[in-house]
C-alpha atoms as a PDB file:
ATOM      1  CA  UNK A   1     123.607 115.689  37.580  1.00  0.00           C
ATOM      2  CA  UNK A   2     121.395 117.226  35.653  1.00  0.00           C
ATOM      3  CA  UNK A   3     123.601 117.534  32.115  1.00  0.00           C
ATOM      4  CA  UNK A   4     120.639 118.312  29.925  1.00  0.00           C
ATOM      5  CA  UNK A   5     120.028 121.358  32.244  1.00  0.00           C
ATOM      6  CA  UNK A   6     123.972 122.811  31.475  1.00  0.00           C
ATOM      7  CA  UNK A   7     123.524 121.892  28.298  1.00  0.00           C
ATOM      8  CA  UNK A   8     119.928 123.680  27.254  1.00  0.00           C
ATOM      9  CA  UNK A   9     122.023 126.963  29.089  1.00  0.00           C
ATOM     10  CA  UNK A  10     125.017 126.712  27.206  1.00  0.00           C
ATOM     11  CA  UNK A  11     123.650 126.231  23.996  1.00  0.00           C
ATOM     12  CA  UNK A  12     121.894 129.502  24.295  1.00  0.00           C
ATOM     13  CA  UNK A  13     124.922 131.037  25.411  1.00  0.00           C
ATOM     14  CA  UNK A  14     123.814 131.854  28.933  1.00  0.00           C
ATOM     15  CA  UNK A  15     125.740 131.815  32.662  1.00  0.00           C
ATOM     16  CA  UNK A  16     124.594 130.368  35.331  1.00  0.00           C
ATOM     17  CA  UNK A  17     124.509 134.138  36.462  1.00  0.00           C
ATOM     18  CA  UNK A  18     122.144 135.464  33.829  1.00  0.00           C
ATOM     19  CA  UNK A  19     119.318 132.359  34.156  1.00  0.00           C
ATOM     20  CA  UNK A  20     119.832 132.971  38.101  1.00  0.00           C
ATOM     21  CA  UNK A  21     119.083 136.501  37.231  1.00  0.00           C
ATOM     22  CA  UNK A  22     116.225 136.306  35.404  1.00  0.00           C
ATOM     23  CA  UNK A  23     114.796 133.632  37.112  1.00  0.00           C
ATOM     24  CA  UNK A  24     115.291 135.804  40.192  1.00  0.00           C
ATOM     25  CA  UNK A  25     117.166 133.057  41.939  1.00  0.00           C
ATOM     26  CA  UNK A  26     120.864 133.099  43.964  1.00  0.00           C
ATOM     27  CA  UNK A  27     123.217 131.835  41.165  1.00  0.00           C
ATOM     28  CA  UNK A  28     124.526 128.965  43.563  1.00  0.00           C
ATOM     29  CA  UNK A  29     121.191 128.049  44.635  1.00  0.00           C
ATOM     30  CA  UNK A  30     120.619 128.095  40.375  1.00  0.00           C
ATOM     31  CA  UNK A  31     124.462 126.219  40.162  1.00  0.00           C
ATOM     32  CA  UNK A  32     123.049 123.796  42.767  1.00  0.00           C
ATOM     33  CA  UNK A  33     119.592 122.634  40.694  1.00  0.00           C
ATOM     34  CA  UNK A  34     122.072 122.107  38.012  1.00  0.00           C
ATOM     35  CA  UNK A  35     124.216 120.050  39.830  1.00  0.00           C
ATOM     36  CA  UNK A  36     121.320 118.114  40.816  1.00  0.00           C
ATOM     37  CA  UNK A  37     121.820 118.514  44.099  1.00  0.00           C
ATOM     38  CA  UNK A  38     118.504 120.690  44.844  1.00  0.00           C
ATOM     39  CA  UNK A  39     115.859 120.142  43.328  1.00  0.00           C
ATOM     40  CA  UNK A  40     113.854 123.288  42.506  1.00  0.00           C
ATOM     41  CA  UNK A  41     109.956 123.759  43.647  1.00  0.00           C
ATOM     42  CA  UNK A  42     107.446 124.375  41.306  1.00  0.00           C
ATOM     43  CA  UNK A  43     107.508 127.997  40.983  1.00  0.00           C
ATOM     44  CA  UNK A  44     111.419 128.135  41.061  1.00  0.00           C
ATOM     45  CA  UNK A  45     111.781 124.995  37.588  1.00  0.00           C
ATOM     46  CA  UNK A  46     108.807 127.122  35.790  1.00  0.00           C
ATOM     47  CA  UNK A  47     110.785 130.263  36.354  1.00  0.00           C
ATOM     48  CA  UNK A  48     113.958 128.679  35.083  1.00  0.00           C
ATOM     49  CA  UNK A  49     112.118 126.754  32.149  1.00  0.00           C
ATOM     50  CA  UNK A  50     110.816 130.307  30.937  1.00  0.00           C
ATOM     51  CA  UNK A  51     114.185 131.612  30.528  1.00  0.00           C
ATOM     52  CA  UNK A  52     115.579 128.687  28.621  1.00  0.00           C
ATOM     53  CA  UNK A  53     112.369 127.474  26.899  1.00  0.00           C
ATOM     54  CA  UNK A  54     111.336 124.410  27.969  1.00  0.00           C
ATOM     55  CA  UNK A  55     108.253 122.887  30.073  1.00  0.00           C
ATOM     56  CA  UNK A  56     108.821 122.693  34.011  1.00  0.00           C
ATOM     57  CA  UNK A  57     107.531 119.252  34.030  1.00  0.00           C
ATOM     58  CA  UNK A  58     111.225 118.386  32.542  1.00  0.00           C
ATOM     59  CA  UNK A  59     112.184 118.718  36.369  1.00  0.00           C
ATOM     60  CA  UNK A  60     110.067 115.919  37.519  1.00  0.00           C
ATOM     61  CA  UNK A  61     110.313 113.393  35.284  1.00  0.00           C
ATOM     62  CA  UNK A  62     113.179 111.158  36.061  1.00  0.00           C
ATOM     63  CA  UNK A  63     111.069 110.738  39.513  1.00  0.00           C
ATOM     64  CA  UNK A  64     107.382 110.837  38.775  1.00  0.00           C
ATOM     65  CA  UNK A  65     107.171 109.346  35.819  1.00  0.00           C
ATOM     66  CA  UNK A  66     108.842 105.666  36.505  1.00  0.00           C
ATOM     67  CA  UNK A  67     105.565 104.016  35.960  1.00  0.00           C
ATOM     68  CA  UNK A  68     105.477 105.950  32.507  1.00  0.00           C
ATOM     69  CA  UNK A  69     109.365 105.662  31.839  1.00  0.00           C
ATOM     70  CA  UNK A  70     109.117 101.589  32.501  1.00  0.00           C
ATOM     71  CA  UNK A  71     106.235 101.006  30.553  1.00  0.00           C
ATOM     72  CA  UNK A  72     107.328 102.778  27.423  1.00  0.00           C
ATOM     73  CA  UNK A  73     110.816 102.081  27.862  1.00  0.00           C
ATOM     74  CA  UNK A  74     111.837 100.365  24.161  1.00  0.00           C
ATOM     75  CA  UNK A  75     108.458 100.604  22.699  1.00  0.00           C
ATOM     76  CA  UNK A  76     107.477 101.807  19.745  1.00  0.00           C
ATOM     77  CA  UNK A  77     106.161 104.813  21.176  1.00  0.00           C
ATOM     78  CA  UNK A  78     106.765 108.325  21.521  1.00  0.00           C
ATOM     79  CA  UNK A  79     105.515 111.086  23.344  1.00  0.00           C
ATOM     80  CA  UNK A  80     106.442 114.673  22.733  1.00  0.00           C
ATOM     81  CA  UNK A  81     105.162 118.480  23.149  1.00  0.00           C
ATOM     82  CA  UNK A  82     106.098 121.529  21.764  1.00  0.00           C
ATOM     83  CA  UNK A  83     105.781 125.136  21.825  1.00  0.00           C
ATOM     84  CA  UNK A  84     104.207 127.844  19.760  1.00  0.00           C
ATOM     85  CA  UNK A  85     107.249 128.250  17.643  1.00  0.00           C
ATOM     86  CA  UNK A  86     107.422 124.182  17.841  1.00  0.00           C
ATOM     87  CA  UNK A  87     110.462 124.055  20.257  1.00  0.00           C
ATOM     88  CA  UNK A  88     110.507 120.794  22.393  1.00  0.00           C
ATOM     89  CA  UNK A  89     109.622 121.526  25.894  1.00  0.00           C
ATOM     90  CA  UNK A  90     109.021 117.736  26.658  1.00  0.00           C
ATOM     91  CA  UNK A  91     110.417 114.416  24.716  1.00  0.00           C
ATOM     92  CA  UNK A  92     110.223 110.625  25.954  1.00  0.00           C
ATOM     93  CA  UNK A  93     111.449 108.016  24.405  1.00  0.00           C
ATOM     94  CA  UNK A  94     113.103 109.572  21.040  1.00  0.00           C
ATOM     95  CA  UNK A  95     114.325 107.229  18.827  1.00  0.00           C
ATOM     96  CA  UNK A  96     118.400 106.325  19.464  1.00  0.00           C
ATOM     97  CA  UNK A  97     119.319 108.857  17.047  1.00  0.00           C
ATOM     98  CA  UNK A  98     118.689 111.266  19.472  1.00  0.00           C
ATOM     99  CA  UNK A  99     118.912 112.487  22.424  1.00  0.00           C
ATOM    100  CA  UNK A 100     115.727 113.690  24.861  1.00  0.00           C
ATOM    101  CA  UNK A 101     117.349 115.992  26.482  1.00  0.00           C
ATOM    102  CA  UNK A 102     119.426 117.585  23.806  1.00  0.00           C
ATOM    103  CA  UNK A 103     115.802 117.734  21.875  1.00  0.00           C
ATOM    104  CA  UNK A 104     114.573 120.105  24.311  1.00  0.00           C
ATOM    105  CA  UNK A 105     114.001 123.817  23.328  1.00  0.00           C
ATOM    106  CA  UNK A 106     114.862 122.958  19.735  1.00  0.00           C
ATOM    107  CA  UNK A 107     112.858 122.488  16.743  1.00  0.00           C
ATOM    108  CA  UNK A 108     112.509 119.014  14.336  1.00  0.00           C
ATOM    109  CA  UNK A 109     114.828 121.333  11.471  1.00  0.00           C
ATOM    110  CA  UNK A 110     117.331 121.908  14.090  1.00  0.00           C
ATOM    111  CA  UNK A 111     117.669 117.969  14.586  1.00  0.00           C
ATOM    112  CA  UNK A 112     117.708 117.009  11.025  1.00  0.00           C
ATOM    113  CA  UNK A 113     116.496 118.509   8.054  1.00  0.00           C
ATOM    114  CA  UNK A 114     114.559 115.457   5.736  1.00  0.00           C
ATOM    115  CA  UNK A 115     111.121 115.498   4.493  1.00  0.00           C
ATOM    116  CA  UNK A 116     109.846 113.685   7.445  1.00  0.00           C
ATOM    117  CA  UNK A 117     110.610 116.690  10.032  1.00  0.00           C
ATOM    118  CA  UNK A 118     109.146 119.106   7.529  1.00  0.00           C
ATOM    119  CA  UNK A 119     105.807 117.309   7.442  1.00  0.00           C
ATOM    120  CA  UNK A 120     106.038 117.086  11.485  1.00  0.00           C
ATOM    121  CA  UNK A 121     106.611 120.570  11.395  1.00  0.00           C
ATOM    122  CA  UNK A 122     104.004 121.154   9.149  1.00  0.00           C
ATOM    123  CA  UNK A 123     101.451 118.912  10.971  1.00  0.00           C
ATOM    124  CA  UNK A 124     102.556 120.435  14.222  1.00  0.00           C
ATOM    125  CA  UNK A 125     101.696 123.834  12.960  1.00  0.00           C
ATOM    126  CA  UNK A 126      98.208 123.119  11.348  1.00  0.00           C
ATOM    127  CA  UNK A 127      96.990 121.914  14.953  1.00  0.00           C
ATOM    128  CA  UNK A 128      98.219 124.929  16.345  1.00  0.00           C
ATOM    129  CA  UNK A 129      96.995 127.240  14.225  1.00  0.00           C
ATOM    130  CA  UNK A 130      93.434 125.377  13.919  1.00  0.00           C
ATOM    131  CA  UNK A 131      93.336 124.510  17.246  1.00  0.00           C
ATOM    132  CA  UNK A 132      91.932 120.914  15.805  1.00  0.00           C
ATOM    133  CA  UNK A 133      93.532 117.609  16.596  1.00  0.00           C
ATOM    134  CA  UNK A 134      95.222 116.006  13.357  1.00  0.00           C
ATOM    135  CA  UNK A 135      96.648 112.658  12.662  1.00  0.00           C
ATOM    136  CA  UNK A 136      99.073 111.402   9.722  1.00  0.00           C
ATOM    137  CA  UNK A 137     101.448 108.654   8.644  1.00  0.00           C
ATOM    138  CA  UNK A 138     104.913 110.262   8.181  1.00  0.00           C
ATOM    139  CA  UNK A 139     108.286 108.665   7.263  1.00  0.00           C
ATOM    140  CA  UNK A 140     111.908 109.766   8.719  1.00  0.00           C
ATOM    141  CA  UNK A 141     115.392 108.223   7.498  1.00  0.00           C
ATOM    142  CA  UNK A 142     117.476 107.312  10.284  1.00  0.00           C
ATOM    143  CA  UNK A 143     120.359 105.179  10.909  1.00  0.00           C
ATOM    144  CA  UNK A 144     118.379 101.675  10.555  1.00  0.00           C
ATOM    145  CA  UNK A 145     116.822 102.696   7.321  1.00  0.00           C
ATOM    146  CA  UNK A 146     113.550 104.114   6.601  1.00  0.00           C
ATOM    147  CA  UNK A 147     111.119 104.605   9.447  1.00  0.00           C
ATOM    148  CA  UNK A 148     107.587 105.218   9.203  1.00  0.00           C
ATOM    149  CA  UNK A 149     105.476 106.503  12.532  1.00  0.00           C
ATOM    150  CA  UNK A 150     101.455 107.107  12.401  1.00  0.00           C
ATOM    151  CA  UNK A 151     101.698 110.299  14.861  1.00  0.00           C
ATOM    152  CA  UNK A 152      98.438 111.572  16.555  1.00  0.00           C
ATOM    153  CA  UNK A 153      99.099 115.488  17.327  1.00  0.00           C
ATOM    154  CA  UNK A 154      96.696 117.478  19.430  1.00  0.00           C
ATOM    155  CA  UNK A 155      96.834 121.379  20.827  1.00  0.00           C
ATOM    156  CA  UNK A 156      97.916 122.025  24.365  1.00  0.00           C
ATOM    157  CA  UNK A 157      95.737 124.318  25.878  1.00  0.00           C
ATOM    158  CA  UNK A 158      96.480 127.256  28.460  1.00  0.00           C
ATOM    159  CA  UNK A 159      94.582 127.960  31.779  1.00  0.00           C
ATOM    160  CA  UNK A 160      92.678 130.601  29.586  1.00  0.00           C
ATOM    161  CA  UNK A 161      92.232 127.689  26.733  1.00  0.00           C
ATOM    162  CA  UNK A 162      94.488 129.471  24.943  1.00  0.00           C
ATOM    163  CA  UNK A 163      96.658 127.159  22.198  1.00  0.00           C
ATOM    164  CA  UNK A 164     100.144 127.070  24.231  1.00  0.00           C
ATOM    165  CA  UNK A 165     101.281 124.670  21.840  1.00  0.00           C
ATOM    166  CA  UNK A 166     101.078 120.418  20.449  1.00  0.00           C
ATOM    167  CA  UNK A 167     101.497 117.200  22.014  1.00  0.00           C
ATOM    168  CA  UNK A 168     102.171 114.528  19.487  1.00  0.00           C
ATOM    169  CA  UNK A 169     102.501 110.713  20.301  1.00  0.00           C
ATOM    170  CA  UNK A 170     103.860 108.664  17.317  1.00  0.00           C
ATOM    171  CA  UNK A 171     103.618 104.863  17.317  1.00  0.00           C
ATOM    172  CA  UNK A 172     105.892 102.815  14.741  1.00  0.00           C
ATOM    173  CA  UNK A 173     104.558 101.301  12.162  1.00  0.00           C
ATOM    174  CA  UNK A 174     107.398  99.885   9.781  1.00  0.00           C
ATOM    175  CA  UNK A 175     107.705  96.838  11.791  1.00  0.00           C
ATOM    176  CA  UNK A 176     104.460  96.302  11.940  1.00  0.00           C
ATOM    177  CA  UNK A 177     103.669  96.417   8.031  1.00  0.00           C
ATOM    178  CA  UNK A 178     106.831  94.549   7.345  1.00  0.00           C
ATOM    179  CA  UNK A 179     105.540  91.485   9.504  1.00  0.00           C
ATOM    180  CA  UNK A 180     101.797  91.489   8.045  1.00  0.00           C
END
């Protein structure tokens, strides 16, 4: 079941009908990728992930990404990309505050509002708008205190080399500091 999928819809207030629509799909064979009981080829998840905002690779990555997933599962590590506007079309391995899938197609403000997501933000759209990788040490609150992150953000880049949007990975670093 793919809950994230229902989720992302109905928290933009679509049917089933309309993303069918406008992906230019059957609504049962859309009802059906929802279910998790098709999955959809490539040209059929970037379709839908236009219409709700997200990155197609979404689709894939409970299967193709195992190595990745096993590796980084309970690491210090995460791994994220966003959109122009800075909308989450891809997050692994969010800290337990939140939820991956409930991250994408919204922004760090929509999550929580703190100083830390407004200098993410902020770092987010510098590389975007300079097109220039950036790195900084930012700090979040979250339900086991203070955390601090050094996160590495780069632009994504187009076909055309266009900026499409940021990648980020951001490693923890309070433990690390608190054992030195």
């Amino acid at each position: 079941m793919r809950h994230w999928l229902g989720k992302l819809r109905k928290d933009k207030g679509f049917t089933q009908a309309y993303v069918a629509r406008e992906a230019f799909i059957d609504r049962s064979y859309y009802a059906q990728i929802e279910s998790g009981k098709r999955d959809p080829s490539y040209e059929v998840s970037s379709k839908i992930s236009n219409v709700l905002g997200f990155h197609p690779a979404v689709f894939y990555s409970e299967s193709i990404s195992e190595p990745f997933n096993s590796s980084l599962d309970k690491s210090p590590v995460i791994v994220a990309q966003c959109d122009l506007e800075l909308r989450y079309t891809w997050l692994f391995n969010s800290h337990s505050d939140f939820s991956n899938e409930e991250a994408i197609g919204k922004c760090d403000d929509e999550l929580a509002v703190n100083q830390g997501t407004a200098e993410l933000m902020e770092l987010k759209q510098q590389v975007i708008s300079t097109n220039q990788s950036a790195r900084k040490i930012i700090s979040f609150p979250s339900s086991n205190g203070l955390i601090s992150y050094d996160i590495y953000c780069k632009p994504l880049l187009g076909e055309d080399g266009s900026v499409i949007g940021a990648a980020t990975i951001s490693t923890e670093i309070s433990g690390y500091y608190k054992e030195k």
